[in-house]
C-alpha atoms as a PDB file:
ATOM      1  CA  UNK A   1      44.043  11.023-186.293  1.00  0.00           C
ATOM      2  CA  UNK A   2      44.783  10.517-182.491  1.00  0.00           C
ATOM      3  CA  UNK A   3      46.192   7.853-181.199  1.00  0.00           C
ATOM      4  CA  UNK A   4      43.535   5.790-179.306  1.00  0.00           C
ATOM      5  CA  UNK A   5      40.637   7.110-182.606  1.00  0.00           C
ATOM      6  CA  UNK A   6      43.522   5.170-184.406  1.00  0.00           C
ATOM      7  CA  UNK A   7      44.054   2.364-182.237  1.00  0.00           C
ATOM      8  CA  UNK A   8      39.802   1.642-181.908  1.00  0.00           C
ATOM      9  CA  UNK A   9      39.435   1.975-185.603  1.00  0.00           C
ATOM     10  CA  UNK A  10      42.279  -0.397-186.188  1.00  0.00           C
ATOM     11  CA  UNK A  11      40.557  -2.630-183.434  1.00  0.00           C
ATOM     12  CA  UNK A  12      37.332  -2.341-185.416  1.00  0.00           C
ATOM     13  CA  UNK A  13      38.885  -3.363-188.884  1.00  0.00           C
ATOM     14  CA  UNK A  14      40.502  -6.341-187.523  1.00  0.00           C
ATOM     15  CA  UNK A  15      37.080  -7.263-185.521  1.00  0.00           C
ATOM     16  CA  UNK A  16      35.670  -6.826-189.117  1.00  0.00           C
ATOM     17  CA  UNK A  17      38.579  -9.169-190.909  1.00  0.00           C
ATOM     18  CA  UNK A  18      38.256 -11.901-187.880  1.00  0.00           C
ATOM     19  CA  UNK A  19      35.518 -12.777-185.244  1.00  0.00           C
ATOM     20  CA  UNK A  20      33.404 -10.976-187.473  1.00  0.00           C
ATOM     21  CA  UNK A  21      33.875 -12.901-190.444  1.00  0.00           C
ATOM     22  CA  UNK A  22      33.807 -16.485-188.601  1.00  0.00           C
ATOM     23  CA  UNK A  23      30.677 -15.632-186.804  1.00  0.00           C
ATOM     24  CA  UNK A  24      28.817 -13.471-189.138  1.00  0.00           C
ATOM     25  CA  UNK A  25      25.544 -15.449-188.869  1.00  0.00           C
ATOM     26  CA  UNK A  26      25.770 -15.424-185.289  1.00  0.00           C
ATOM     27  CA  UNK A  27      25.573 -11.510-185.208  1.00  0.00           C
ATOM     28  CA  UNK A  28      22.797 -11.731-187.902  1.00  0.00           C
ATOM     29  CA  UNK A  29      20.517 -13.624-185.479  1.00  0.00           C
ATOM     30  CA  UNK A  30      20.766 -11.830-182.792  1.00  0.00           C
ATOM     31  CA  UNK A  31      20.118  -8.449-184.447  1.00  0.00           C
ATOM     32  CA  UNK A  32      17.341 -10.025-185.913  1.00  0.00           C
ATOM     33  CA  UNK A  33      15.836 -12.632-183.020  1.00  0.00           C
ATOM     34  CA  UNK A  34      17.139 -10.470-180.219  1.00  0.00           C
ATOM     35  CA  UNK A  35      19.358 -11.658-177.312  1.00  0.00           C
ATOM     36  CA  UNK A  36      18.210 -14.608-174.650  1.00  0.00           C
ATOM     37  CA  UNK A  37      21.077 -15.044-172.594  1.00  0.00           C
ATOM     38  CA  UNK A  38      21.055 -17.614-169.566  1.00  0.00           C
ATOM     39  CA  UNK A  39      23.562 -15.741-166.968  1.00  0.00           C
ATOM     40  CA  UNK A  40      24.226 -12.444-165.879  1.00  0.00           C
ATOM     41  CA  UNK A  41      28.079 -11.362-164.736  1.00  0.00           C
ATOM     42  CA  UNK A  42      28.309  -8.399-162.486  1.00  0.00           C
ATOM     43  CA  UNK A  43      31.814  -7.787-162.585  1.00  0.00           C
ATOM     44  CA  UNK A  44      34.469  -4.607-162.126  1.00  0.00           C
ATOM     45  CA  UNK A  45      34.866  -1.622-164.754  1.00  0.00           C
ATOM     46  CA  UNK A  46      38.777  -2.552-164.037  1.00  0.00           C
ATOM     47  CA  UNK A  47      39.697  -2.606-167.827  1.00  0.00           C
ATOM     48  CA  UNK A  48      42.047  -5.838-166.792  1.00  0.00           C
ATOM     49  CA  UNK A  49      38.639  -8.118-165.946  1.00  0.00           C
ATOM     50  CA  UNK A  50      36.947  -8.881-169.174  1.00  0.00           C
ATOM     51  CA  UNK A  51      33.731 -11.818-167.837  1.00  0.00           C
ATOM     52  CA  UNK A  52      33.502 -12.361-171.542  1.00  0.00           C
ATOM     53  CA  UNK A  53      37.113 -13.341-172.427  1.00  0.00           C
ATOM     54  CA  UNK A  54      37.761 -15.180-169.043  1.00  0.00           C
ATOM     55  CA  UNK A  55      34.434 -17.162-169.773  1.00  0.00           C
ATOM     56  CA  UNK A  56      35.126 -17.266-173.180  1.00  0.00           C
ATOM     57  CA  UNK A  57      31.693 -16.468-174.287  1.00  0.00           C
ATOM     58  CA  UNK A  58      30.241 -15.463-177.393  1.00  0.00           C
ATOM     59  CA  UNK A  59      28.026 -12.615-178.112  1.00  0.00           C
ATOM     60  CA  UNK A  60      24.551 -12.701-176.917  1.00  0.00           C
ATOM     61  CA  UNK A  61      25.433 -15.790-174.009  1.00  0.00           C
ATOM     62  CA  UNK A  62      25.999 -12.972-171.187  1.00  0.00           C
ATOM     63  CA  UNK A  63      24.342 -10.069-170.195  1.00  0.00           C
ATOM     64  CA  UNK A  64      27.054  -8.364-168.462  1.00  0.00           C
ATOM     65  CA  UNK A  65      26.767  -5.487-165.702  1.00  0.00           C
ATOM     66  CA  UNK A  66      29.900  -3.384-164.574  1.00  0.00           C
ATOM     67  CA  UNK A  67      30.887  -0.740-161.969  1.00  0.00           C
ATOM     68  CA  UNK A  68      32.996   0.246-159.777  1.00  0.00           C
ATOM     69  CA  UNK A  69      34.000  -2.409-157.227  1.00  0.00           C
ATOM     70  CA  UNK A  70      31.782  -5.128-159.049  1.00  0.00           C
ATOM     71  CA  UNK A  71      28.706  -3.938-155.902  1.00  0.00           C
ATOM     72  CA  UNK A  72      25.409  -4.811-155.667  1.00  0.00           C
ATOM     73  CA  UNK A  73      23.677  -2.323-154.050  1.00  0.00           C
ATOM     74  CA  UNK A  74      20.437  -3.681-151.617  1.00  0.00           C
ATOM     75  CA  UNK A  75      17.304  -2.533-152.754  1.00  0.00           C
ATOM     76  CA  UNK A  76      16.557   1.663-152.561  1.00  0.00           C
ATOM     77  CA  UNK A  77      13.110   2.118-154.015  1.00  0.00           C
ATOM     78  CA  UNK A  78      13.954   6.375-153.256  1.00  0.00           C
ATOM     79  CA  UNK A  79      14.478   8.676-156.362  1.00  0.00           C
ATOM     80  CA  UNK A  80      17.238   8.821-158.656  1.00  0.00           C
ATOM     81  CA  UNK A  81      18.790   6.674-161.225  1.00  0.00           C
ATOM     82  CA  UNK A  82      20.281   2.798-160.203  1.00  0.00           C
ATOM     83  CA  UNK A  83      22.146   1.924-163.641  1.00  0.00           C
ATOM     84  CA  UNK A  84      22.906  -1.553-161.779  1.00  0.00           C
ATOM     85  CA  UNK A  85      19.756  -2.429-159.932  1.00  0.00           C
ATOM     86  CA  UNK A  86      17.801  -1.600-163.569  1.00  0.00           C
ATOM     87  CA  UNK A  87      20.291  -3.965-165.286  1.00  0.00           C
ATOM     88  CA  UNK A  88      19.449  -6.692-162.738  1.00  0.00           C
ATOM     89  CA  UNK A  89      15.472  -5.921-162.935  1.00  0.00           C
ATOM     90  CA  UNK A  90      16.044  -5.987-166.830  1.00  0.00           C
ATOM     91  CA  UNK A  91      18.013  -9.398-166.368  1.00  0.00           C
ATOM     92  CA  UNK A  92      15.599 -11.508-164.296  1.00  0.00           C
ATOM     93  CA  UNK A  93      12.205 -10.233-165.319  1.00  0.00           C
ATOM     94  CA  UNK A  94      12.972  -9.578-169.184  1.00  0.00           C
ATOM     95  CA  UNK A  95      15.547 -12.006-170.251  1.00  0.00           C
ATOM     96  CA  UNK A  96      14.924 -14.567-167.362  1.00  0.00           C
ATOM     97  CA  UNK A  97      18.311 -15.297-167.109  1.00  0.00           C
ATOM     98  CA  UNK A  98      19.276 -18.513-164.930  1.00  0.00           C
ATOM     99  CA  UNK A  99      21.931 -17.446-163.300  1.00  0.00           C
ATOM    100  CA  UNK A 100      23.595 -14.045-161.467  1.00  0.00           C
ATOM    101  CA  UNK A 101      27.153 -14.612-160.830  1.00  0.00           C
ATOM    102  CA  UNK A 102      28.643 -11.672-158.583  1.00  0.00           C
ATOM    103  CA  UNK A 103      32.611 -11.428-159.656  1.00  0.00           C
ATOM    104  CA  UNK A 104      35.266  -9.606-157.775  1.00  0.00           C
ATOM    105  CA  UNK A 105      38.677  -9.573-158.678  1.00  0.00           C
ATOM    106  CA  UNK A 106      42.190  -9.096-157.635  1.00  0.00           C
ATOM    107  CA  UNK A 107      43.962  -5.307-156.964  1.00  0.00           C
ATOM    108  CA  UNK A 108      40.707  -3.930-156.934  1.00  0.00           C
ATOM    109  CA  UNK A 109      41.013   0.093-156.982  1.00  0.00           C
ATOM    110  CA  UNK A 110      37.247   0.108-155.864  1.00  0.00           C
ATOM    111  CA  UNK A 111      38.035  -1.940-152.908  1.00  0.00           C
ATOM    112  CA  UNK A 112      41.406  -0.738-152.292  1.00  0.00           C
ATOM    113  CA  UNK A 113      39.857   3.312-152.255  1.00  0.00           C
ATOM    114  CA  UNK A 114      37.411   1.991-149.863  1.00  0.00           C
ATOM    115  CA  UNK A 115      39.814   0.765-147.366  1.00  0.00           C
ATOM    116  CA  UNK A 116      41.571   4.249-147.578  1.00  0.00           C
ATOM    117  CA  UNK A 117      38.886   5.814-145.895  1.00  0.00           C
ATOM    118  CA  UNK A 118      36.944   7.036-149.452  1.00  0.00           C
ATOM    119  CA  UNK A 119      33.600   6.170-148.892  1.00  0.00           C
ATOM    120  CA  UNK A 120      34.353   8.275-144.959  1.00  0.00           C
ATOM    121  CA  UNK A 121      34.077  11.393-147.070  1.00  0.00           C
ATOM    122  CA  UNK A 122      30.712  12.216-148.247  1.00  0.00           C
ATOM    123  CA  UNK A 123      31.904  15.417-150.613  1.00  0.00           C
ATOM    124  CA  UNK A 124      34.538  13.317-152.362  1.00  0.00           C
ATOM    125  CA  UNK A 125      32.635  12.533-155.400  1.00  0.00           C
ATOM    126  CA  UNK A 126      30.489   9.904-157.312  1.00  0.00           C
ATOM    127  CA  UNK A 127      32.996   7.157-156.579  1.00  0.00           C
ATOM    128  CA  UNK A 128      33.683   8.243-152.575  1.00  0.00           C
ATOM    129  CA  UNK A 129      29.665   7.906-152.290  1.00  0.00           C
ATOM    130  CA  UNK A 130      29.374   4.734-154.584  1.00  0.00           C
ATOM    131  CA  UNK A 131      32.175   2.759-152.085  1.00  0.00           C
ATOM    132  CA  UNK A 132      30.557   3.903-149.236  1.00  0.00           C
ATOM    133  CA  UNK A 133      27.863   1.291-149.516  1.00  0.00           C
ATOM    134  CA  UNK A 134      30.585  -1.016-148.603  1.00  0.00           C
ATOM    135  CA  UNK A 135      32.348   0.389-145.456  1.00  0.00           C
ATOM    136  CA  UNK A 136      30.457  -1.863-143.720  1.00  0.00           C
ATOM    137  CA  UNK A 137      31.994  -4.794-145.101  1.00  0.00           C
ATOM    138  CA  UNK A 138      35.560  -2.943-144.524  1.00  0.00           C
ATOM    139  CA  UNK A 139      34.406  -2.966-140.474  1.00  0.00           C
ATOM    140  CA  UNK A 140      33.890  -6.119-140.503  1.00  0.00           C
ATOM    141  CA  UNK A 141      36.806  -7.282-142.173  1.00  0.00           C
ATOM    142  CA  UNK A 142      38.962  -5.114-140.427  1.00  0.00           C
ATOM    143  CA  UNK A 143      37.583  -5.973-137.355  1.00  0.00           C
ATOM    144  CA  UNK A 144      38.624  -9.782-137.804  1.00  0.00           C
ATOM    145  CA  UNK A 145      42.329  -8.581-137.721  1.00  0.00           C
ATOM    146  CA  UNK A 146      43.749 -10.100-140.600  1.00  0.00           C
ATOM    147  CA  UNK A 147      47.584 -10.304-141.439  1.00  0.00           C
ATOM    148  CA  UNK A 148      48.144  -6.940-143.259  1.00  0.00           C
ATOM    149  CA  UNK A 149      48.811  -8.753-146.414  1.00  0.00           C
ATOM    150  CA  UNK A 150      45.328 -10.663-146.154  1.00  0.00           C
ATOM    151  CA  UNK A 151      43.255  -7.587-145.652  1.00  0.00           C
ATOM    152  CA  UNK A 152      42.630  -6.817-149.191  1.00  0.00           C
ATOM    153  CA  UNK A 153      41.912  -9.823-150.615  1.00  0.00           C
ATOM    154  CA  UNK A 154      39.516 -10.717-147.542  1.00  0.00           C
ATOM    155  CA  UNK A 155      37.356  -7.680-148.404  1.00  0.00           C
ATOM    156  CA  UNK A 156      37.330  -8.486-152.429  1.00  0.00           C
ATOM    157  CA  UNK A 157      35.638 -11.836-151.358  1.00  0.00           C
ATOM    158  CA  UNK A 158      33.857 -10.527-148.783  1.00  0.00           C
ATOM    159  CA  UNK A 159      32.402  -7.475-151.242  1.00  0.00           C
ATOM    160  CA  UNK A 160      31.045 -10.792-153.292  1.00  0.00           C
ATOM    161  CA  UNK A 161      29.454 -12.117-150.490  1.00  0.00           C
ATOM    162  CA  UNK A 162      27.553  -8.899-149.562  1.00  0.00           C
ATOM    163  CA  UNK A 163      26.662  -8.334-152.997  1.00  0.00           C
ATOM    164  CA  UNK A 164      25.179 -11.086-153.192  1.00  0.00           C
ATOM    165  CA  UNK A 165      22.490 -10.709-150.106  1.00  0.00           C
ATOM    166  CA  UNK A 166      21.905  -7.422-151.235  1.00  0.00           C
ATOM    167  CA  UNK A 167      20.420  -9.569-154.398  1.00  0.00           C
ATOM    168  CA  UNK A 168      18.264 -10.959-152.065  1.00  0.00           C
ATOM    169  CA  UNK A 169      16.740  -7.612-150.997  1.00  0.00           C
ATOM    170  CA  UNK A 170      15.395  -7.304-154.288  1.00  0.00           C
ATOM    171  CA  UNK A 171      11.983  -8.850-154.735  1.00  0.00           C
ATOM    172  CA  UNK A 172      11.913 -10.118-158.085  1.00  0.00           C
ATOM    173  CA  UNK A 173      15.095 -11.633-156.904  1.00  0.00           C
ATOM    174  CA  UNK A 174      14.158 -13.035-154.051  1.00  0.00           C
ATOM    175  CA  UNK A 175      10.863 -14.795-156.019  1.00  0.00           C
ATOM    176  CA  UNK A 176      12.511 -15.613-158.688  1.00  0.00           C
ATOM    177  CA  UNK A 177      15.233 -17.568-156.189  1.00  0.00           C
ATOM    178  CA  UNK A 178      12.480 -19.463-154.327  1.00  0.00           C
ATOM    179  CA  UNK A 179      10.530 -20.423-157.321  1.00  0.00           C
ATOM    180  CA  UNK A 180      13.706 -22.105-158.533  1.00  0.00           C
ATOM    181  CA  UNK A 181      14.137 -20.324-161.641  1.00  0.00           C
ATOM    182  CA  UNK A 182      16.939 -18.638-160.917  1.00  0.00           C
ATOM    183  CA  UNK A 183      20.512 -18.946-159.095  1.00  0.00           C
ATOM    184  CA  UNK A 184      23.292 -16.847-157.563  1.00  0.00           C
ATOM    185  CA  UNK A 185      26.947 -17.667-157.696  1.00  0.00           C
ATOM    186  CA  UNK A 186      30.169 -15.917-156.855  1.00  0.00           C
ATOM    187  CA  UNK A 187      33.280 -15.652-158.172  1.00  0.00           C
ATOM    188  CA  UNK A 188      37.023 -13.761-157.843  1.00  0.00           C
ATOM    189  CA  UNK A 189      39.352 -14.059-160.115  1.00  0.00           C
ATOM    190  CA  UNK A 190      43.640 -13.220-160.068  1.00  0.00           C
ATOM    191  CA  UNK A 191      44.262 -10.785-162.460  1.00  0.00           C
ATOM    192  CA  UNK A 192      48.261 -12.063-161.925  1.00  0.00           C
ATOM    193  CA  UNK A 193      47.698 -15.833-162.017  1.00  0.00           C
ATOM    194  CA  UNK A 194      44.731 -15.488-164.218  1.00  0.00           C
ATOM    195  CA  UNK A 195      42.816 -17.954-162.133  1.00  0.00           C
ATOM    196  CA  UNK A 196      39.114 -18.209-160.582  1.00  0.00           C
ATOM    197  CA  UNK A 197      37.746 -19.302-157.889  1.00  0.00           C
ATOM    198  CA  UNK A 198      34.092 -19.947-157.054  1.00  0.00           C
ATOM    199  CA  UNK A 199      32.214 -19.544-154.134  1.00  0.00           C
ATOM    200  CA  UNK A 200      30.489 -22.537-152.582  1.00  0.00           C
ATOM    201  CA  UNK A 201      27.789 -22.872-150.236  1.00  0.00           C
ATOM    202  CA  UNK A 202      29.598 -23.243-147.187  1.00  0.00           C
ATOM    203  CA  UNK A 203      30.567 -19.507-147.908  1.00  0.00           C
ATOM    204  CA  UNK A 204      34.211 -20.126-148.551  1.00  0.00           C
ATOM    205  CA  UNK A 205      35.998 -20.080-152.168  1.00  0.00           C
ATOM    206  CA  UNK A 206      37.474 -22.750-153.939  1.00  0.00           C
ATOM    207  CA  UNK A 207      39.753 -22.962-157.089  1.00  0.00           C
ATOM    208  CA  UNK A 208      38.780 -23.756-160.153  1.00  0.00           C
ATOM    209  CA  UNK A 209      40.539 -26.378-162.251  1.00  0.00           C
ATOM    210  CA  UNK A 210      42.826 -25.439-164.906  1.00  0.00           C
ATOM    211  CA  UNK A 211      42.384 -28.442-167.634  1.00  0.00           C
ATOM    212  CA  UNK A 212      45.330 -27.018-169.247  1.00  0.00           C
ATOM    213  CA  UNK A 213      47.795 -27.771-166.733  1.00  0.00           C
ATOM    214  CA  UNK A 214      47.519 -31.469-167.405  1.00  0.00           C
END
């Protein structure tokens, strides 16, 4: 058997043998009664940001979307298919979720490709087109003149920002927002420090406590 078959069914086994077996009644329910989640985490594809273990959630409390870059595209009603603005129609008018928090992260690739000149290049593939939709937040960030050593982490938090007024440019969104029913956060966390920091509604972000330090 290959390696990685190997590994996952090993993985699989000792899923079965542990979280399984403690929360067997929990996965029970919600094949039976469905899923009703309160917040949705759109977060990277970056296999080293898991929204679920950072949050330390349980199946069925998150509906979780990821992609490249952790974007939010604004609203293109033109043809194709929009994996990520479906997931956020399915979130607020199926499940009603409360909340949408936007997450970036640290060492983004996404971000990082972007700021390379990727998204300049029209022909370079699925993931030059997907960054694209965020070379405007690269002019504006590099057009503050940041310290070299600032300009990537700017434009992670900046990304968050963006993605979440293209939110906005969604109607259900947007209604759902004014009626009260439902709120937007952001949120970045470092991979290396494994801390997070929330955005707050002056626009800048702010570190959350660590309990455990005390």
């Amino acid at each position: 058997m290959p390696f990685w078959t190997s590994k996952l069914v090993e993985g699989y086994q000792a899923f079965r043998a542990g979280d399984y077996a403690a929360q067997k009644s929990l996965y029970e329910n919600l094949g039976k009664e469905g899923q009703a989640p309160k917040v949705m985490i759109i977060a990277c594809a970056d296999s080293r940001v898991d929204p679920t273990d950072i949050f330390h959630a349980y199946p069925g409390e998150m509906f979780v979307a990821r992609n490249v870059a952790n974007i939010v595209p604004p609203l293109d009603e033109t043809d194709g298919f929009h994996g990520t603005s479906a997931a956020i129609e399915y979130a607020v008018n199926v499940l009603k979720v409360e909340t949408i928090v936007v997450m970036g992260h640290e060492s983004c690739g996404g971000i990082q490709g972007c700021l390379d000149g990727a998204g300049d290049d029209p022909s370079g593939g699925y993931v030059a087109k997907w960054v694209s939709l965020i070379n405007g937040v690269r002019d504006r960030i590099l057009a503050k003149n940041y310290p070299e050593d600032q300009i990537t982490l700017q434009m992670e938090l900046e990304v968050v920002r963006q993605s979440i007024a293209n939110l906005m440019t969604f109607p259900f969104v947007k209604a759902a927002v004014d009626a009260g029913g439902l709120s937007l956060k952001g949120a970045y966390f470092s991979i290396i420090q494994a801390r997070l920091m929330m955005l707050g509604d002056d626009g800048d972000f702010y570190l959350v406590p660590d309990m455990s330090a005390g």
